[in-house]
C-alpha atoms as a PDB file:
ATOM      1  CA  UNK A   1      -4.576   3.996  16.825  1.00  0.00           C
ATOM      2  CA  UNK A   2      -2.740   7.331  16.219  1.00  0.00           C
ATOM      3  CA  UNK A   3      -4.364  10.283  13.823  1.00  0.00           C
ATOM      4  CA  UNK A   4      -1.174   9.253  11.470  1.00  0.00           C
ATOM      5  CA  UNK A   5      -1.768   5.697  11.298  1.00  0.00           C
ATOM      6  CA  UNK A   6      -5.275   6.350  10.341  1.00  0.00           C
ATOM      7  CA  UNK A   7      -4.457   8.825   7.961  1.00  0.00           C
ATOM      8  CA  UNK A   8      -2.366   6.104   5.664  1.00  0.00           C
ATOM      9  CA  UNK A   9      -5.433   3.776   6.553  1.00  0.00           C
ATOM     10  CA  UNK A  10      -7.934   6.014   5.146  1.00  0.00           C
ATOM     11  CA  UNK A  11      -5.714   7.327   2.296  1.00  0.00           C
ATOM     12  CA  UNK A  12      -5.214   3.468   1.422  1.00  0.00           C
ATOM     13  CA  UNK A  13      -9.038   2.856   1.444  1.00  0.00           C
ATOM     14  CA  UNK A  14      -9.396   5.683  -0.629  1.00  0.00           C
ATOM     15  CA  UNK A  15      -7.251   4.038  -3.169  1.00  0.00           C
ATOM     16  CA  UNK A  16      -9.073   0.913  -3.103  1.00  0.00           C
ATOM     17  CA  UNK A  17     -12.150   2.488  -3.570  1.00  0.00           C
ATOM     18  CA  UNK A  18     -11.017   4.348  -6.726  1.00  0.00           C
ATOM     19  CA  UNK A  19      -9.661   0.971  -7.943  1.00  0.00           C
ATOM     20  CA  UNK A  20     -13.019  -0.962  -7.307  1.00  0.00           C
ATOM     21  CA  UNK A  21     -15.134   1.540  -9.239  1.00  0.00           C
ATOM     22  CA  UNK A  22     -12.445   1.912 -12.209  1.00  0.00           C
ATOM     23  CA  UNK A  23     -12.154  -1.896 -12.088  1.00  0.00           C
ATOM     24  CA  UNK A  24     -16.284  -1.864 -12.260  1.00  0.00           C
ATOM     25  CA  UNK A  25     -16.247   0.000 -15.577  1.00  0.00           C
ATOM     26  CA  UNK A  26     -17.132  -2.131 -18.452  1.00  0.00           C
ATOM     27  CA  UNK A  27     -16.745   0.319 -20.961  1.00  0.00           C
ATOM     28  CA  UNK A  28     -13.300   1.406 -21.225  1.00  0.00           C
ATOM     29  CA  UNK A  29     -11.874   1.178 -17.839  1.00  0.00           C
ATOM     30  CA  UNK A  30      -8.324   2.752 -17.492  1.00  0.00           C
ATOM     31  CA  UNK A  31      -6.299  -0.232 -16.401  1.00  0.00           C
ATOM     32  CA  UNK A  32      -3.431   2.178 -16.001  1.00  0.00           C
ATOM     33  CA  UNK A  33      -5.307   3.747 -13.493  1.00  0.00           C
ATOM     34  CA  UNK A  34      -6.656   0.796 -11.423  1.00  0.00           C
ATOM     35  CA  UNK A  35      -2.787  -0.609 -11.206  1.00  0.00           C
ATOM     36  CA  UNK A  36      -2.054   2.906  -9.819  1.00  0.00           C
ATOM     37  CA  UNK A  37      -4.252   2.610  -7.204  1.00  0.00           C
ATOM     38  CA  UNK A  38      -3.372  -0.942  -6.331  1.00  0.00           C
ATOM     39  CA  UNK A  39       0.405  -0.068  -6.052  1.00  0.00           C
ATOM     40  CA  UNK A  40      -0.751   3.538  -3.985  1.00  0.00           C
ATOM     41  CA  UNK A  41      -2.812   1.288  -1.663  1.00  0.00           C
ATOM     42  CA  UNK A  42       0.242  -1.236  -0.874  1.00  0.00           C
ATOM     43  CA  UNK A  43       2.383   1.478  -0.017  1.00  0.00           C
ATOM     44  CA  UNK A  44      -0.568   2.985   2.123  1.00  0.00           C
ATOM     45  CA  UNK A  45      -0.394   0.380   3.786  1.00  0.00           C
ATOM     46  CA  UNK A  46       2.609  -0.508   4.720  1.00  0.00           C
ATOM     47  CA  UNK A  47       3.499   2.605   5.891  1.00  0.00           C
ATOM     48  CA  UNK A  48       0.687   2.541   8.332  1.00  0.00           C
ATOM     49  CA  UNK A  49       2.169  -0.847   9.422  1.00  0.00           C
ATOM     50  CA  UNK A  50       5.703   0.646   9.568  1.00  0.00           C
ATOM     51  CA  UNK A  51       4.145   3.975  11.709  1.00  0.00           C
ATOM     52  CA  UNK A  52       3.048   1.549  14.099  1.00  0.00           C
ATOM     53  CA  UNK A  53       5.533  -0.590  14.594  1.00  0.00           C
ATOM     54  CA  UNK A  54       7.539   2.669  14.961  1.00  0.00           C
ATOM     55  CA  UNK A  55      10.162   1.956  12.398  1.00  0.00           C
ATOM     56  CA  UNK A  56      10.871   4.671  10.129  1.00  0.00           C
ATOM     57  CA  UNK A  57      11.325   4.962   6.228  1.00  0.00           C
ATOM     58  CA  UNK A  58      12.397   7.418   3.315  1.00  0.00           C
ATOM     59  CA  UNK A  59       9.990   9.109   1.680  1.00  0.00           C
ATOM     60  CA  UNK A  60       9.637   6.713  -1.111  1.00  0.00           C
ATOM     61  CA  UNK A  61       6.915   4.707  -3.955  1.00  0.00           C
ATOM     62  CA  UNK A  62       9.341   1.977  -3.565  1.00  0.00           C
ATOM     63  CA  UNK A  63       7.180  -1.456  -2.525  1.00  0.00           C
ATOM     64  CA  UNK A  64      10.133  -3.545  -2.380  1.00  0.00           C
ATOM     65  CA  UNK A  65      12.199  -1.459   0.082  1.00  0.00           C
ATOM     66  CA  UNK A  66       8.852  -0.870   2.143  1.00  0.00           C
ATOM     67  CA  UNK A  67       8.418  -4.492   2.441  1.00  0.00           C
ATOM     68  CA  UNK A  68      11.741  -5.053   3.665  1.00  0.00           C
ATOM     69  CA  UNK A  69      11.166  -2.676   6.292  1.00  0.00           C
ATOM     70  CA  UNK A  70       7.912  -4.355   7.584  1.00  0.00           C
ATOM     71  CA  UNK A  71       9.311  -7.623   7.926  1.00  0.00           C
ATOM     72  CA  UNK A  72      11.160  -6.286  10.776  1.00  0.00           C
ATOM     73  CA  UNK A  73       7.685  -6.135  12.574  1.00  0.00           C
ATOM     74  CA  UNK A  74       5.302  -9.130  10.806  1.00  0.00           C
ATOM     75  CA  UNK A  75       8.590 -11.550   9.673  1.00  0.00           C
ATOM     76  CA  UNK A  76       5.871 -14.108   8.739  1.00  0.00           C
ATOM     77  CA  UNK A  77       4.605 -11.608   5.891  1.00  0.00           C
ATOM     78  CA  UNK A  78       7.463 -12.767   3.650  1.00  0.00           C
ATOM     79  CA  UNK A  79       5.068 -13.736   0.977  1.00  0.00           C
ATOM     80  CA  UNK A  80       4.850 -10.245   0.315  1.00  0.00           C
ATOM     81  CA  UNK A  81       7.931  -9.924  -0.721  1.00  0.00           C
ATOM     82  CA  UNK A  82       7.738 -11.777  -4.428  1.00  0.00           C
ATOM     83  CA  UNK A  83       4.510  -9.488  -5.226  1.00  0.00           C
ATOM     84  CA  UNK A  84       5.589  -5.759  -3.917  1.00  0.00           C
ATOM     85  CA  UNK A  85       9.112  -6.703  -6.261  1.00  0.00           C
ATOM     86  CA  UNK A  86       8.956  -3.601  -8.603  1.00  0.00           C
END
């Protein structure tokens, strides 16, 4: 696995950690904030699947085109496609 790839990997578990302990809160948790982190670790990762695959995107938040992109490279991960739909 390239430094790159692993970089979006650990970015993306970074994410998902945030959103675990925000999500753990039972005293005000900032919802805002743990659908932040969801969405940020999506892209994450799909953009590590994307670097390896070797297809390239825009620099972009946008789930829906990412997930269009990856299907190139995992065409069975269409059921993605209904939940990254901004």
């Amino acid at each position: 696995m390239t430094p790159e790839i692993l970089g979006w990997i650990n970015k993306a578990e970074g994410d998902w950690g945030t959103l675990l302990r925000e999500h753990s809160v039972t005293s005000n948790p900032n919802l805002d904030a743990v659908c932040f982190h969801a969405q940020q670790c999506a892209e994450k990762y799909l953009k590590a699947r994307l670097t390896k695959a070797g297809i390239e995107f825009r620099k972009t938040h946008d789930l829906t085109y990412l997930c269009e992109l990856v299907l190139q490279a995992e065409p069975k991960w269409t059921f993605l496609k209904f939940a990254c739909q901004s």
